[in-house]
C-alpha atoms as a PDB file:
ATOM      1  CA  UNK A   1     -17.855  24.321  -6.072  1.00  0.00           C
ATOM      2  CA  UNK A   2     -14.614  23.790  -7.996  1.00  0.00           C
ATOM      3  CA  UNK A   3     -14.506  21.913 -11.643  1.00  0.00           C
ATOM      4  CA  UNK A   4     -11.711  20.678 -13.834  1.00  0.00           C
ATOM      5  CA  UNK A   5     -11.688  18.794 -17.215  1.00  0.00           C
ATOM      6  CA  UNK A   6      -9.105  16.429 -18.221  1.00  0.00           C
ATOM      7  CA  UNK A   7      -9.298  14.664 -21.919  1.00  0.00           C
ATOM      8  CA  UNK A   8      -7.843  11.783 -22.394  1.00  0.00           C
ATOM      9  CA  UNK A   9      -8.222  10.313 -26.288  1.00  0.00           C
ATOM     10  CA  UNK A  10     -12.066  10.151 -26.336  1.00  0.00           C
ATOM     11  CA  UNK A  11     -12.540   9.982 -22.637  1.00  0.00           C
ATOM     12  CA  UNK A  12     -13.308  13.706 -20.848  1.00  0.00           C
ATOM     13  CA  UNK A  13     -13.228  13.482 -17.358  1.00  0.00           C
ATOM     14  CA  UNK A  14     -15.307  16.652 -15.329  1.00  0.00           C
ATOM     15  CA  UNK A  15     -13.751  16.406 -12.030  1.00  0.00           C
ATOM     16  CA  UNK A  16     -16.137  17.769  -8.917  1.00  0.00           C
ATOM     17  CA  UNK A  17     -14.830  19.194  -6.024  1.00  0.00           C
ATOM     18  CA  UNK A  18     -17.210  20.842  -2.787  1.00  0.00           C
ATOM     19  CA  UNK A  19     -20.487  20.825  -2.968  1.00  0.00           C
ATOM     20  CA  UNK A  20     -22.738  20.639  -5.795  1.00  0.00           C
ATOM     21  CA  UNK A  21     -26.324  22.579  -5.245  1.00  0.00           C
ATOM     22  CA  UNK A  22     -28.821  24.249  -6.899  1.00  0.00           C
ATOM     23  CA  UNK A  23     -26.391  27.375  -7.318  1.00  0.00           C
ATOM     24  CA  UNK A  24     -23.653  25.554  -8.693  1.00  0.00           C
ATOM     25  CA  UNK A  25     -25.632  25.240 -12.162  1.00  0.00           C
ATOM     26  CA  UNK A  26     -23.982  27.585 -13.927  1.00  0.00           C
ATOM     27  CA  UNK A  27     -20.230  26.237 -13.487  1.00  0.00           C
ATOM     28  CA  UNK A  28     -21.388  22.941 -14.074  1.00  0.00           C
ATOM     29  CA  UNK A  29     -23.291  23.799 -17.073  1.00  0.00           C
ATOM     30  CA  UNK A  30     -20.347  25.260 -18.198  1.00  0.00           C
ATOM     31  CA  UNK A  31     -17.963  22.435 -17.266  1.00  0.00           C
ATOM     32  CA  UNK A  32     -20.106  19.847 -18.594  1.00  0.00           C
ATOM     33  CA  UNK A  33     -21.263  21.467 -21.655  1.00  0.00           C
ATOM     34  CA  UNK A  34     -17.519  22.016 -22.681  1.00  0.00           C
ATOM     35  CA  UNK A  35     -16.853  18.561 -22.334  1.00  0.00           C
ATOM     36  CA  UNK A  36     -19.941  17.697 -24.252  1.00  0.00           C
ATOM     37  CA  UNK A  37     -18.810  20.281 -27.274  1.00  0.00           C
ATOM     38  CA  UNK A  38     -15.612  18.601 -27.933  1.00  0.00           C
ATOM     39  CA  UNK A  39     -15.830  16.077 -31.433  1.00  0.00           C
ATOM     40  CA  UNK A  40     -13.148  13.767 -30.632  1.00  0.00           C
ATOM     41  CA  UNK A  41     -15.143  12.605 -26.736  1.00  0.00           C
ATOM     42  CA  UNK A  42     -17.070   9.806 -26.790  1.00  0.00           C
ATOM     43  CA  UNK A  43     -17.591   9.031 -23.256  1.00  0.00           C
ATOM     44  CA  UNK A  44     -17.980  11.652 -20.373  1.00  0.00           C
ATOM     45  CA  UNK A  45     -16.875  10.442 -16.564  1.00  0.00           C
ATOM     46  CA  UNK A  46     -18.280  12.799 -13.975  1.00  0.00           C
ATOM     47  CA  UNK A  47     -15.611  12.156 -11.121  1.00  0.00           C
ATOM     48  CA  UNK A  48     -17.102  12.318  -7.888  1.00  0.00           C
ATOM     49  CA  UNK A  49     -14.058  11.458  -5.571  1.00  0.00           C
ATOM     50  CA  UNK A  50     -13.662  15.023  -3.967  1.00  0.00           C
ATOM     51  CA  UNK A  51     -17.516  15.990  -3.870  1.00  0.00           C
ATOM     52  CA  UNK A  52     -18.934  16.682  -0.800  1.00  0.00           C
ATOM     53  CA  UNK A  53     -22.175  17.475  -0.875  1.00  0.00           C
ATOM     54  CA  UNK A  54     -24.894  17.095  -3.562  1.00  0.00           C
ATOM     55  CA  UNK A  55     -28.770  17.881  -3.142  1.00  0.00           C
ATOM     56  CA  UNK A  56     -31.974  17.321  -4.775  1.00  0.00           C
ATOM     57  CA  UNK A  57     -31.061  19.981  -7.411  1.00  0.00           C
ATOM     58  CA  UNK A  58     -27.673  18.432  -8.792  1.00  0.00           C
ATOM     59  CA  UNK A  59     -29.541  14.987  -9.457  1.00  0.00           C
ATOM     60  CA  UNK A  60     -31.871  17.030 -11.618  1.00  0.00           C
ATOM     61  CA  UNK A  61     -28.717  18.812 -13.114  1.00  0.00           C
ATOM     62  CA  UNK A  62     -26.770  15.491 -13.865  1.00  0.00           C
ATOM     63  CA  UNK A  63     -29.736  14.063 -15.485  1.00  0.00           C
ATOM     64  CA  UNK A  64     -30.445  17.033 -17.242  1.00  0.00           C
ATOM     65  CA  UNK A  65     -27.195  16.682 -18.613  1.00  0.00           C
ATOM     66  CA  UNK A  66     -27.391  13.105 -19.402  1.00  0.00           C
ATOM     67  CA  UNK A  67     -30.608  13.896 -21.678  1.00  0.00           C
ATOM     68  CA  UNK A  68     -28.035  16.124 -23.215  1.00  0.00           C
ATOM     69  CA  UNK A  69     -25.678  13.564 -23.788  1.00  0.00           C
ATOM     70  CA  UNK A  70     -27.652  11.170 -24.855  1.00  0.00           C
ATOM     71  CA  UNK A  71     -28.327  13.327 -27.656  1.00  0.00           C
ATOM     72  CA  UNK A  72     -25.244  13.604 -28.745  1.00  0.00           C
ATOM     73  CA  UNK A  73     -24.402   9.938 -28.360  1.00  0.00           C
ATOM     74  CA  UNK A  74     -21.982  10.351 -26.119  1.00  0.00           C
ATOM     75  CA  UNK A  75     -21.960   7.920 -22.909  1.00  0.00           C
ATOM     76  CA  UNK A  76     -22.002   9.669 -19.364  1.00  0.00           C
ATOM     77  CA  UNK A  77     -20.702   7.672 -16.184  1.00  0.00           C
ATOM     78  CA  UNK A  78     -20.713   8.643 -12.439  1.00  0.00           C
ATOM     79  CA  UNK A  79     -16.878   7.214 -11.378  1.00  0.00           C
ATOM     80  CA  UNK A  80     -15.956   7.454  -7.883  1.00  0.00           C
ATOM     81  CA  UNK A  81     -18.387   8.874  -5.853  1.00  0.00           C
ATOM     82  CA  UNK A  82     -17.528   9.894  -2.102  1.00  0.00           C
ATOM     83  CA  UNK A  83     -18.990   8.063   0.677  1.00  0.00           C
ATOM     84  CA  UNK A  84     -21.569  10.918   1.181  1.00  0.00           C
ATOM     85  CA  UNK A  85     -22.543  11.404  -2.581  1.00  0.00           C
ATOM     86  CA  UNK A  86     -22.269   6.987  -3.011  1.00  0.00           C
ATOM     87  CA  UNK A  87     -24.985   7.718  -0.460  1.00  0.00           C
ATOM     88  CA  UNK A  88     -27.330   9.433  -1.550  1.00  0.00           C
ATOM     89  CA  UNK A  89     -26.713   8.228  -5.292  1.00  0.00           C
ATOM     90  CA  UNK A  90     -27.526   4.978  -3.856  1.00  0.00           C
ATOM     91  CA  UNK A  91     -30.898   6.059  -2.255  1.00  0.00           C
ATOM     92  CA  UNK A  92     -32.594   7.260  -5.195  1.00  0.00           C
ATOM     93  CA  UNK A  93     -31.249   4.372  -7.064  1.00  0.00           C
ATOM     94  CA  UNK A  94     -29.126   6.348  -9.640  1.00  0.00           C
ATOM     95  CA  UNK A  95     -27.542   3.774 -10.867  1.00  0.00           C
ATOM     96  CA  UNK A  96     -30.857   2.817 -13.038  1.00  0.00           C
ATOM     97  CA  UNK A  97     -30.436   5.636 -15.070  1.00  0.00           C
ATOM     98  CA  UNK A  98     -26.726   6.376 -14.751  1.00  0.00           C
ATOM     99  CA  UNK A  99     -23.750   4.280 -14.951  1.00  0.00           C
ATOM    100  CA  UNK A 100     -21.614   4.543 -11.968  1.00  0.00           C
ATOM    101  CA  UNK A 101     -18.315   3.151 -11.778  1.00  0.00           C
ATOM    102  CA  UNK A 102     -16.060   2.752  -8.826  1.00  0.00           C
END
């Protein structure tokens, strides 16, 4: 599982890269928790493009982390999920509790 953070103004973007599971909490806790810690970011993008893989576990994590957010008042977005993860995200219907953008 690879992660990246790019802030733009008061956008942060965490990118997501592999697979995100149940033992990627850590890095993505760290990742997302950065991005969450920074005054200036309004809105957090989780970029899906390059993910993989996500199971049962990293839904739990993202909307852990959108309670989290929330919080804070900051907005959280899925953007462009892969194929695979659109998938899935599209199953559980996500997109009632998240936004996700293409």
């Amino acid at each position: 599982m690879g992660f990246r953070m790019q802030v733009d103004h008061q956008c942060a973007t965490v990118f997501l890269e592999g697979r995100l599971a149940f033992g990627s909490y850590p890095d993505f806790r760290a990742a997302t928790m950065s991005a969450l810690d920074l005054p200036e970011v309004q809105v957090i993008h989780l970029d899906m493009s390059s993910l993989d893989y996500m199971d049962s576990s990293a839904l739990g994590m993202i909307l852990h982390f959108k309670q989290k957010a929330d919080l804070a008042k900051k907005t959280l977005a899925i953007i462009r999920p892969s194929p695979q993860v659109a998938t899935v995200l599209k199953v559980v219907n996500f997109d009632r509790l998240i936004s996700i953008l293409p």
